[in-house]
PDB file of N, CA and C in Angstrom:
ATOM      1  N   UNK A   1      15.747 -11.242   8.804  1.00  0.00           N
ATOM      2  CA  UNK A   1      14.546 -10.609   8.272  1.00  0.00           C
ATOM      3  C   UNK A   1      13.500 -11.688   8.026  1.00  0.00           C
ATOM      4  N   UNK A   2      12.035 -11.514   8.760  1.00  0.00           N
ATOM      5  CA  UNK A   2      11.154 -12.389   8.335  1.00  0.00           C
ATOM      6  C   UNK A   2      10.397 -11.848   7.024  1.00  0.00           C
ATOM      7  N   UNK A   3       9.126 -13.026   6.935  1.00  0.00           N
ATOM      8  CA  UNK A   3       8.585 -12.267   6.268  1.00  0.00           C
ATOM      9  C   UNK A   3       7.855 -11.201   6.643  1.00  0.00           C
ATOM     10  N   UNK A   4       7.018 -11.051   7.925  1.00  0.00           N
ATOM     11  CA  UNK A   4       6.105 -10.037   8.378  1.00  0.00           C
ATOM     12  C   UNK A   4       6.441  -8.943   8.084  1.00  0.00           C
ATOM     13  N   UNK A   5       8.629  -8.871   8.772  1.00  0.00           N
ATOM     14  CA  UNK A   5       9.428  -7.674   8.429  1.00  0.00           C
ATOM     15  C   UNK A   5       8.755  -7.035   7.155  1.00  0.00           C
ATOM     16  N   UNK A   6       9.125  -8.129   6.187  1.00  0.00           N
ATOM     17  CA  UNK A   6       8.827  -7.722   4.489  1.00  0.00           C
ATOM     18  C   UNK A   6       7.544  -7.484   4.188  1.00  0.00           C
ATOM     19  N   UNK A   7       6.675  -7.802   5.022  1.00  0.00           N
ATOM     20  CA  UNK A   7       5.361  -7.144   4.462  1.00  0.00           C
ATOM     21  C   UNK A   7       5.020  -5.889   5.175  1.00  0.00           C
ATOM     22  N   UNK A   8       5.825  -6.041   6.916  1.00  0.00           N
ATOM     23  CA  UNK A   8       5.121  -4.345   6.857  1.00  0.00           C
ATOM     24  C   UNK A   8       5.639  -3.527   5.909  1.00  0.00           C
ATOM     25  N   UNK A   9       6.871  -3.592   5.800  1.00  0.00           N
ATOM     26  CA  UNK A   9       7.733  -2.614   4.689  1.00  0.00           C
ATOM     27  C   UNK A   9       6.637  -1.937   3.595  1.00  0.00           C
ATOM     28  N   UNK A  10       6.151  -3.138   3.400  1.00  0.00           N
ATOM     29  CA  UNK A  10       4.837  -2.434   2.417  1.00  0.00           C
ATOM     30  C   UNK A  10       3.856  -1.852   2.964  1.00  0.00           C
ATOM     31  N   UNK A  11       3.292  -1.933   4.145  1.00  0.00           N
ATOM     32  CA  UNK A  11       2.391  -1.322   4.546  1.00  0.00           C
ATOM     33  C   UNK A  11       2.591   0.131   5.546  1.00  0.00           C
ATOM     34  N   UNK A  12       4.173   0.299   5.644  1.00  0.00           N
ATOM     35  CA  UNK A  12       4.311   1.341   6.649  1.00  0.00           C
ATOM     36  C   UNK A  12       4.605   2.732   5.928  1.00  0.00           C
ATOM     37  N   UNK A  13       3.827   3.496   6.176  1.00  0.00           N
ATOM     38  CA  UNK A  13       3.785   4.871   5.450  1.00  0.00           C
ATOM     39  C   UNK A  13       5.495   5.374   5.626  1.00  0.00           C
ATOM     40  N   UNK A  14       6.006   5.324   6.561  1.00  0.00           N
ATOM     41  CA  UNK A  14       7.204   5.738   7.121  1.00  0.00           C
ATOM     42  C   UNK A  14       8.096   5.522   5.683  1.00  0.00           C
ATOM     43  N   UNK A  15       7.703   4.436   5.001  1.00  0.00           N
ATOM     44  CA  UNK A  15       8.813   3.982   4.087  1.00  0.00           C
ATOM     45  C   UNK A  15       8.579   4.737   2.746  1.00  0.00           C
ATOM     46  N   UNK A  16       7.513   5.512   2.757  1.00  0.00           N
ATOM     47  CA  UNK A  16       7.027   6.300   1.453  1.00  0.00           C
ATOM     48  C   UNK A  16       7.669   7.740   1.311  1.00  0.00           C
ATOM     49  N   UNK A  17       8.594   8.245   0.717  1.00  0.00           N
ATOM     50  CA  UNK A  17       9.704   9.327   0.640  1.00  0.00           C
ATOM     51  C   UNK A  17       8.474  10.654   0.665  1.00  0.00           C
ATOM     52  N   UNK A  18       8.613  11.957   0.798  1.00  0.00           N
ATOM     53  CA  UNK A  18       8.063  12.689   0.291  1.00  0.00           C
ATOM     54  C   UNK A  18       6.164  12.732   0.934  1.00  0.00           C
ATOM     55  N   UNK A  19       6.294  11.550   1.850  1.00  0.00           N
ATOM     56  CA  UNK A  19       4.971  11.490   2.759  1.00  0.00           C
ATOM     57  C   UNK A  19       4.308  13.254   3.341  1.00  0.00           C
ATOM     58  N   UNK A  20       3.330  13.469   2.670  1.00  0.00           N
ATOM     59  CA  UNK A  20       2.411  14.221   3.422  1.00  0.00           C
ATOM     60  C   UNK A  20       1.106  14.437   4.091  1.00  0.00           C
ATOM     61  N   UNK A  21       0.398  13.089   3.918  1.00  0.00           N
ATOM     62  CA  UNK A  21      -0.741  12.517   4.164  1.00  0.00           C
ATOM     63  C   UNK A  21      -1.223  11.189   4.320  1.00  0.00           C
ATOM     64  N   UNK A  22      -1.126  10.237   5.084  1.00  0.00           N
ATOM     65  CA  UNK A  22      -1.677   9.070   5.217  1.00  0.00           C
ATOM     66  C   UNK A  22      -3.097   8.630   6.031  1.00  0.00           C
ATOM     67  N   UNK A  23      -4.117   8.348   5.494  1.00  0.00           N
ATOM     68  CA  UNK A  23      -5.267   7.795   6.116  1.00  0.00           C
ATOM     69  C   UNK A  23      -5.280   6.483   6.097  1.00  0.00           C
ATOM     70  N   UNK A  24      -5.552   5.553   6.828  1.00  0.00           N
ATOM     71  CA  UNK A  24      -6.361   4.316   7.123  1.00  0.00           C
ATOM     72  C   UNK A  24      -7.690   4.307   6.765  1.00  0.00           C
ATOM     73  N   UNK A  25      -8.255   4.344   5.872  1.00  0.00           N
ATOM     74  CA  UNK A  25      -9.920   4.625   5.230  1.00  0.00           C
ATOM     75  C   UNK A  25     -10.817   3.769   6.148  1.00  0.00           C
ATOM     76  N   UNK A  26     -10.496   2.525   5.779  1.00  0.00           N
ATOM     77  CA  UNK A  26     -11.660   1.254   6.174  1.00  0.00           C
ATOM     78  C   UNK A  26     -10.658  -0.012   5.633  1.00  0.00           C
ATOM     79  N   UNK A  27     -11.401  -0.743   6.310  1.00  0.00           N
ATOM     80  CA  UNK A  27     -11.408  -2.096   6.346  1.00  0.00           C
ATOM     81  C   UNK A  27     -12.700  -2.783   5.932  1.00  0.00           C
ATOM     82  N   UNK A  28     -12.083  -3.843   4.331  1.00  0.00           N
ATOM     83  CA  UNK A  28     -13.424  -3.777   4.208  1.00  0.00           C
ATOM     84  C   UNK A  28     -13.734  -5.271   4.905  1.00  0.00           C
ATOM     85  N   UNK A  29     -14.491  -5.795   4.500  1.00  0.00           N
ATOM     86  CA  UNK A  29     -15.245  -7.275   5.022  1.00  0.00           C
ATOM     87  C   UNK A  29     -14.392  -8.383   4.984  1.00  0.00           C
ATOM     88  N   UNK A  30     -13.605  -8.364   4.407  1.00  0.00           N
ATOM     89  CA  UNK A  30     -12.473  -9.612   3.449  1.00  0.00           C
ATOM     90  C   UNK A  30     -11.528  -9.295   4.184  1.00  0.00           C
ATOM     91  N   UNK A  31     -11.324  -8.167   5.068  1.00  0.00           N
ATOM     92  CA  UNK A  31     -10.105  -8.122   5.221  1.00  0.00           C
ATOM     93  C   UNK A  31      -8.843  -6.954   4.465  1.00  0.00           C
ATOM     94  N   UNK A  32      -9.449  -6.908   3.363  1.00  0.00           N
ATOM     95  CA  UNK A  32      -8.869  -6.095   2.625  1.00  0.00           C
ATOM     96  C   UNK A  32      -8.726  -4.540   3.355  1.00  0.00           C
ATOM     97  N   UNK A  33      -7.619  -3.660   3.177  1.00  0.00           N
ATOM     98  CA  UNK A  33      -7.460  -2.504   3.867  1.00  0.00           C
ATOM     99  C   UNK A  33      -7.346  -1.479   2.394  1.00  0.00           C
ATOM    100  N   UNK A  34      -8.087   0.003   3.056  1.00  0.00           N
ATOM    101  CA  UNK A  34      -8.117   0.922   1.682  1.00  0.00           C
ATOM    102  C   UNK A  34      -7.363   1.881   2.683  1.00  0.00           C
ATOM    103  N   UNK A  35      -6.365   2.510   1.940  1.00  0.00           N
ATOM    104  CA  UNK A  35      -5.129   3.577   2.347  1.00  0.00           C
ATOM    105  C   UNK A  35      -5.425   5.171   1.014  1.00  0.00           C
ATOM    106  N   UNK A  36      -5.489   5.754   1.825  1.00  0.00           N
ATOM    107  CA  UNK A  36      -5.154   7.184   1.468  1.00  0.00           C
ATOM    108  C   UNK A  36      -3.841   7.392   1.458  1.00  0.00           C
ATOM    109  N   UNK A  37      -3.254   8.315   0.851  1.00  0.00           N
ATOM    110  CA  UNK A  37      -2.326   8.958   0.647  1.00  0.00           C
ATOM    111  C   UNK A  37      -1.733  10.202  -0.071  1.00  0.00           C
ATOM    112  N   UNK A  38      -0.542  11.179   0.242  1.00  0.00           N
ATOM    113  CA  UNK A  38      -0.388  12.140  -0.426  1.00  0.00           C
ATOM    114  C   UNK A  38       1.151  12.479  -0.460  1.00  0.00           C
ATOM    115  N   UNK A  39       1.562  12.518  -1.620  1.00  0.00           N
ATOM    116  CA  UNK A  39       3.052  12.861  -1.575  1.00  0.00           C
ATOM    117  C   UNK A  39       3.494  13.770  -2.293  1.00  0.00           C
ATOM    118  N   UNK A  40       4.797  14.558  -2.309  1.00  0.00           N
ATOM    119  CA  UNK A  40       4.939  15.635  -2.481  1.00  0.00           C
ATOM    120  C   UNK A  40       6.765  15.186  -2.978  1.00  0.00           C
ATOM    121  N   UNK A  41       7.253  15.058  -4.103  1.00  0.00           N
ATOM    122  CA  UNK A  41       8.697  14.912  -4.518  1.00  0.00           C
ATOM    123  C   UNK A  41       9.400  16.137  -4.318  1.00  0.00           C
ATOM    124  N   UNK A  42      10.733  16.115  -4.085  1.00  0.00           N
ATOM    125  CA  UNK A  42      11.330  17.517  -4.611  1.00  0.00           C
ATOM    126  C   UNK A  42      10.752  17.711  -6.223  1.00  0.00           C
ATOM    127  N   UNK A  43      10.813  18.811  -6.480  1.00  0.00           N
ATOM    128  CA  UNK A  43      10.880  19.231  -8.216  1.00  0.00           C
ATOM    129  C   UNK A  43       9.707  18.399  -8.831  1.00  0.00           C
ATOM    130  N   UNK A  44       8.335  18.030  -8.106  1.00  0.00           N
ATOM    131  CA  UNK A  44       7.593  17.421  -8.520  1.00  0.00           C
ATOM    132  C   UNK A  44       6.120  17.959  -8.209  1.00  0.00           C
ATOM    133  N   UNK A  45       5.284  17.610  -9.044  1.00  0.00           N
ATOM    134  CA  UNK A  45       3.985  18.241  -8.326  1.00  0.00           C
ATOM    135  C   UNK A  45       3.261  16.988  -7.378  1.00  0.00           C
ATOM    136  N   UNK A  46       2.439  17.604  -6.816  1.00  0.00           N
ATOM    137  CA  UNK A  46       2.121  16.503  -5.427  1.00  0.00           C
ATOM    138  C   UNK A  46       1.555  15.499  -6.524  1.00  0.00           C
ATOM    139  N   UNK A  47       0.789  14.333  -4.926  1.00  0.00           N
ATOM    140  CA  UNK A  47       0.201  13.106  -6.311  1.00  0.00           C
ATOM    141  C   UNK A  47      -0.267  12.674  -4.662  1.00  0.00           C
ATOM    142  N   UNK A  48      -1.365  12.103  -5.435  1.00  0.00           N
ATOM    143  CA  UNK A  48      -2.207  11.253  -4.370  1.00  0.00           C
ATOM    144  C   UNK A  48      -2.480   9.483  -4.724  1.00  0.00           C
ATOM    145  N   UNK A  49      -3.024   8.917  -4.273  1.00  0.00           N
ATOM    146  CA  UNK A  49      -3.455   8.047  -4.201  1.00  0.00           C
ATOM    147  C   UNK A  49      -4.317   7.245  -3.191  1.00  0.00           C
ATOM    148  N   UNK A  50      -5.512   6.252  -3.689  1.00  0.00           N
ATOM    149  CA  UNK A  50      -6.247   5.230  -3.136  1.00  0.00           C
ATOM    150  C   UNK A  50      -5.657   4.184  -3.034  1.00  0.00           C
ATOM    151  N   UNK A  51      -5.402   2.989  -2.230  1.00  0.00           N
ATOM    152  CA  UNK A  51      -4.876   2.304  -2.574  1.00  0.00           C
ATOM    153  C   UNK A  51      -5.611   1.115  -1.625  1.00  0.00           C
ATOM    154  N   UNK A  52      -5.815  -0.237  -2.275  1.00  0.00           N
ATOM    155  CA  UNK A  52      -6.344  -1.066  -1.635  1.00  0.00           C
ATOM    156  C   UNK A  52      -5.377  -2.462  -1.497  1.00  0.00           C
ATOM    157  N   UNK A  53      -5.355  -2.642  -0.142  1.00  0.00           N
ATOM    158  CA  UNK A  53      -4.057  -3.819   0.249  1.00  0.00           C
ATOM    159  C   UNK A  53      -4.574  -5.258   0.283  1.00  0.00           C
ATOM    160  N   UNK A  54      -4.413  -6.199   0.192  1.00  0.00           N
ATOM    161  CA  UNK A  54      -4.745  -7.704   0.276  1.00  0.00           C
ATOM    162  C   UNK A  54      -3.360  -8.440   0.861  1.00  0.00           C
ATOM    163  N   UNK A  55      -3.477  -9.293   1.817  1.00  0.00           N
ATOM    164  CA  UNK A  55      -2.390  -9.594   2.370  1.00  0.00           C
ATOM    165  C   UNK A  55      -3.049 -11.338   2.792  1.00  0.00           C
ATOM    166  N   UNK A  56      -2.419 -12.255   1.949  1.00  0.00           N
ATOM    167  CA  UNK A  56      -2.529 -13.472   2.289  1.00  0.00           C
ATOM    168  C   UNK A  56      -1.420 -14.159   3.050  1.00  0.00           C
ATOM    169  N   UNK A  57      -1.692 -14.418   3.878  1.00  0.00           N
ATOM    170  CA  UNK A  57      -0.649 -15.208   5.144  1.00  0.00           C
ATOM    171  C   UNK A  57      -1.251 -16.669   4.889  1.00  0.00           C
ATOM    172  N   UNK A  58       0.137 -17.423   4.036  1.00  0.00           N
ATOM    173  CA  UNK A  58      -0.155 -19.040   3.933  1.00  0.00           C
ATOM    174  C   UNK A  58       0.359 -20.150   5.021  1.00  0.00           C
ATOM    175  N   UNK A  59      -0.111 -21.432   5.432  1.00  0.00           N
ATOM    176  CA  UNK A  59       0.434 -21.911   6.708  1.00  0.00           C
ATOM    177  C   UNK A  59       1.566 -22.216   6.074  1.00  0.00           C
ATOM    178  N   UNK A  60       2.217 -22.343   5.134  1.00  0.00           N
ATOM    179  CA  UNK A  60       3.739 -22.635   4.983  1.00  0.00           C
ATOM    180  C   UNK A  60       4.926 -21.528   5.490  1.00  0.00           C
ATOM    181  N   UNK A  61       4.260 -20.124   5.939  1.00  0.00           N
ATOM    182  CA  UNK A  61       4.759 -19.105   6.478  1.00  0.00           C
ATOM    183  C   UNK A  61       5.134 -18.220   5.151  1.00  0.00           C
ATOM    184  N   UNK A  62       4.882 -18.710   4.249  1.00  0.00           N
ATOM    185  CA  UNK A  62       4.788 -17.275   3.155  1.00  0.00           C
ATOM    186  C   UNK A  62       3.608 -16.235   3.090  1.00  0.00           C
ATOM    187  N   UNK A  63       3.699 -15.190   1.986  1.00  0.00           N
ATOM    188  CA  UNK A  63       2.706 -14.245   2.397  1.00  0.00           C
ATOM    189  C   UNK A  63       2.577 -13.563   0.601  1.00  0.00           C
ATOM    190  N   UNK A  64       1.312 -13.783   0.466  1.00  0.00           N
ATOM    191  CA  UNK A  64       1.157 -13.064  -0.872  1.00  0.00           C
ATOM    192  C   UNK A  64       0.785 -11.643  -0.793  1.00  0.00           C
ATOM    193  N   UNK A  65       0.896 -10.448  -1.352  1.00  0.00           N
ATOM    194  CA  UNK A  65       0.706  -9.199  -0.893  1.00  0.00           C
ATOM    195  C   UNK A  65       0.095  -8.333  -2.072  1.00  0.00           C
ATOM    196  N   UNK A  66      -0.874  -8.038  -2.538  1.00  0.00           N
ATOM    197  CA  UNK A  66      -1.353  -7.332  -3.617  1.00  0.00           C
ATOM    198  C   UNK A  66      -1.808  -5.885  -3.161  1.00  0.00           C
ATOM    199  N   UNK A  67      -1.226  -4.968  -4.012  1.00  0.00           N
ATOM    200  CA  UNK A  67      -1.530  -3.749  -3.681  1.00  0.00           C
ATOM    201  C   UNK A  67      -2.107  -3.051  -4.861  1.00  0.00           C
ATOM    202  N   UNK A  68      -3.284  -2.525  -5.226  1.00  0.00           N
ATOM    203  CA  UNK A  68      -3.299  -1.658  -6.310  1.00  0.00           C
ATOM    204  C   UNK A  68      -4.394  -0.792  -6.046  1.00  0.00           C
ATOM    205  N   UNK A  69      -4.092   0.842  -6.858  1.00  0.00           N
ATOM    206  CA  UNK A  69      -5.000   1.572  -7.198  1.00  0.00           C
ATOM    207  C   UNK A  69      -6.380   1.362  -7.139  1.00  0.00           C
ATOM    208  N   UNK A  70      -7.181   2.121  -6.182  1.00  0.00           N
ATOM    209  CA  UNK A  70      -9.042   1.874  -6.187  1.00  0.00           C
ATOM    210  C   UNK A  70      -9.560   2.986  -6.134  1.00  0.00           C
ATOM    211  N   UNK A  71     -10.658   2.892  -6.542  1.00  0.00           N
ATOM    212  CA  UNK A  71     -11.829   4.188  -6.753  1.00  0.00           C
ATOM    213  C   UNK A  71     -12.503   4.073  -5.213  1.00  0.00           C
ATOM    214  N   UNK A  72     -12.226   5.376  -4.238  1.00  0.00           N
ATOM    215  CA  UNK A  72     -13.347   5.628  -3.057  1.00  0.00           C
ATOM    216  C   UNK A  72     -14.020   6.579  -3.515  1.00  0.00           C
ATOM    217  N   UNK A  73     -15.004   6.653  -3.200  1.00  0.00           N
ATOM    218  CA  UNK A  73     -16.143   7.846  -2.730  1.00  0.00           C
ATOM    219  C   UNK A  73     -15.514   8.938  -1.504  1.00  0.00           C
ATOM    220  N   UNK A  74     -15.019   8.419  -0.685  1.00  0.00           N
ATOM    221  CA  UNK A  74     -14.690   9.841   0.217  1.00  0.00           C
ATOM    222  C   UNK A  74     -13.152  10.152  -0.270  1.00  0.00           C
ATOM    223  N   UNK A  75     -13.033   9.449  -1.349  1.00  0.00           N
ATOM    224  CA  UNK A  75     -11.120  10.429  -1.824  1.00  0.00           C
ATOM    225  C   UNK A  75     -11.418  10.375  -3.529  1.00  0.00           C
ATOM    226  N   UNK A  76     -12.178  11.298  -4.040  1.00  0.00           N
ATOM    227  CA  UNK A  76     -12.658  11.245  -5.516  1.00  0.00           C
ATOM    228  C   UNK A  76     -11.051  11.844  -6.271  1.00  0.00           C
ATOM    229  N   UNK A  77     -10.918  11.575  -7.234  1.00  0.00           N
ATOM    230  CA  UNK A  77      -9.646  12.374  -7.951  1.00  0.00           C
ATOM    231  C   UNK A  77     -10.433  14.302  -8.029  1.00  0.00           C
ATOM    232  N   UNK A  78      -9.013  14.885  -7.837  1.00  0.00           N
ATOM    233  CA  UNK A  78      -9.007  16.083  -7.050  1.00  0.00           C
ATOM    234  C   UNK A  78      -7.832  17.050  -8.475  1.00  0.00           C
ATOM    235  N   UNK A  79      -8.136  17.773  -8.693  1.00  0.00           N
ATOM    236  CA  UNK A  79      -7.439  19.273  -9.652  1.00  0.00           C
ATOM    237  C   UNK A  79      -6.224  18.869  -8.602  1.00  0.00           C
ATOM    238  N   UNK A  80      -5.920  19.317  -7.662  1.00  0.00           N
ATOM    239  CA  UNK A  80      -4.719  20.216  -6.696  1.00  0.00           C
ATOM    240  C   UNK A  80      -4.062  18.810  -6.432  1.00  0.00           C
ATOM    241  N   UNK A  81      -4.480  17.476  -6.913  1.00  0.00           N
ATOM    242  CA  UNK A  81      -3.267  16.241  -6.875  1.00  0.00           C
ATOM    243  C   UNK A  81      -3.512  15.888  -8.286  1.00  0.00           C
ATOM    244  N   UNK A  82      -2.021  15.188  -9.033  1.00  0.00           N
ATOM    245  CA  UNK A  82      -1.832  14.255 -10.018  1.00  0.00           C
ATOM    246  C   UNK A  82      -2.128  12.953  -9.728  1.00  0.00           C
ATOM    247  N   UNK A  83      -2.837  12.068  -9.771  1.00  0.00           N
ATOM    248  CA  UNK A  83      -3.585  10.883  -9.515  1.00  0.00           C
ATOM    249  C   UNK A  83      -2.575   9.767  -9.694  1.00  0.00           C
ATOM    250  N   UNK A  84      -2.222   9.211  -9.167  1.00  0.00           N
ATOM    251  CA  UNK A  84      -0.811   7.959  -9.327  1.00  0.00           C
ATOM    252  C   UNK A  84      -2.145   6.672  -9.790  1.00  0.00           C
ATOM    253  N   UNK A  85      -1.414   5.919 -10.642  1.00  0.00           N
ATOM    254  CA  UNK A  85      -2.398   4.782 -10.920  1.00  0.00           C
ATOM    255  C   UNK A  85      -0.898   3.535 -10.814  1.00  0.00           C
ATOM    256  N   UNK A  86      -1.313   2.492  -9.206  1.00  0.00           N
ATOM    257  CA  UNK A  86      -0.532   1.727  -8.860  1.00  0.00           C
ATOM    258  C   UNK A  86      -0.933   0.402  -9.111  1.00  0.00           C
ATOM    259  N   UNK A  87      -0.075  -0.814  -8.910  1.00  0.00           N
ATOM    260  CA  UNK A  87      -0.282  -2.157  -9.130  1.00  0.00           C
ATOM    261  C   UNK A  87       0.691  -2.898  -8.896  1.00  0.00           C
ATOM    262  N   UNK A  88       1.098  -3.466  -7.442  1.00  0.00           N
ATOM    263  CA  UNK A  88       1.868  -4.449  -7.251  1.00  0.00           C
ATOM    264  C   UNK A  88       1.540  -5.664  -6.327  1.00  0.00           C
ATOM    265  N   UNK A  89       1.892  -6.976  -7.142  1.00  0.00           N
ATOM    266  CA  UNK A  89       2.416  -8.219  -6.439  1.00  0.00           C
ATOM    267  C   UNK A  89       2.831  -8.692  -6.035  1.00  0.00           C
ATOM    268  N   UNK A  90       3.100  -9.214  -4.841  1.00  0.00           N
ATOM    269  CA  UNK A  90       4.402  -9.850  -4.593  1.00  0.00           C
ATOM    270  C   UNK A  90       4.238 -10.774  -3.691  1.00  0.00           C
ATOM    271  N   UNK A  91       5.185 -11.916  -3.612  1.00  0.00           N
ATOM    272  CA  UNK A  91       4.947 -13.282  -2.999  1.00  0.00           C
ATOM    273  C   UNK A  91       6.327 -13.493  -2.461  1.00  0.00           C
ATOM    274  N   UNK A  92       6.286 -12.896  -0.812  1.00  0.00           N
ATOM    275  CA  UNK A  92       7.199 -13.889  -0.346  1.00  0.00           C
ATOM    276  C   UNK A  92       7.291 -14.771   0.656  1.00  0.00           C
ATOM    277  N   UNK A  93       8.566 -15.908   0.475  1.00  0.00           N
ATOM    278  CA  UNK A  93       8.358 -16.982   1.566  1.00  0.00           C
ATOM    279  C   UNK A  93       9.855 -16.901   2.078  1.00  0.00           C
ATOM    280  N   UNK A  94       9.360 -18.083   2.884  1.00  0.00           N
ATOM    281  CA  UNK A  94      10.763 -18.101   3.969  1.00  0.00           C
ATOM    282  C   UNK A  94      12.037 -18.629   3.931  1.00  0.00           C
ATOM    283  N   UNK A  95      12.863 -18.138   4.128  1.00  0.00           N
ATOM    284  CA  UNK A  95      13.888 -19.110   3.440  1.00  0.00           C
ATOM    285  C   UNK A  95      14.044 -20.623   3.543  1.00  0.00           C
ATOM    286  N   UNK A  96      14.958 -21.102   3.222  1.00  0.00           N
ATOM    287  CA  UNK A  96      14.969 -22.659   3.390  1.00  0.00           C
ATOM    288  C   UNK A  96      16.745 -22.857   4.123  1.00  0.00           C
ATOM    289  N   UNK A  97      17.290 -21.559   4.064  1.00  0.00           N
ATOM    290  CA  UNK A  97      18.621 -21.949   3.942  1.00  0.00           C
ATOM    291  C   UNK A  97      18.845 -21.874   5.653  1.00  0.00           C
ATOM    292  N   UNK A  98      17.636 -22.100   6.728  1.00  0.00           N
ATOM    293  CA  UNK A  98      18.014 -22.234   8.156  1.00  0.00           C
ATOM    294  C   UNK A  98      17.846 -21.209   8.470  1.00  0.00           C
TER     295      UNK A  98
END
């Protein structure tokens, strides 16, 4: 497993349980990517989310990955979804062990 493996993991809708909606919004200037989304649990009421990705690729072959909750204009919070409010970090690198 590289790291790329480990970062699409984060970026591939496929891996989100209960998937009923995924957009690609924009890309903004930086690089940064804004994701739509909509999910639906068993025994749960749906839930949406904005979500804006940051993905730093360092030349040592690690990769910092920030994901959190953002306000768009074309996906305003909506009655008919529960609004998820997200926030994750994560930093990984490559092994050392060969």
């Amino acid at each position: 497993v590289t790291c790329e493996d480990i970062a699409d993991f984060f970026i591939n809708p496929d891996n989100l349980p209960g998937l009923q909606k995924w957009v690609d919004v924009e890309t903004l200037s930086n690089g940064d990517e804004i994701k739509y989304y909509i999910v639906k649990a068993p025994l749960c009421d749906t839930r949406d989310n904005v979500l804006k990705y940051l993905f730093t690729r360092n030349d040592d072959g690690s990769i910092f990955i920030s994901i959190k909750s953002w306000d768009h204009p074309m996906y305003p919070q909506s009655a008919d979804h529960i609004r998820v409010s997200y926030t994750n970090q994560t930093y990984i690198w490559p092994s050392t062990d060969g």
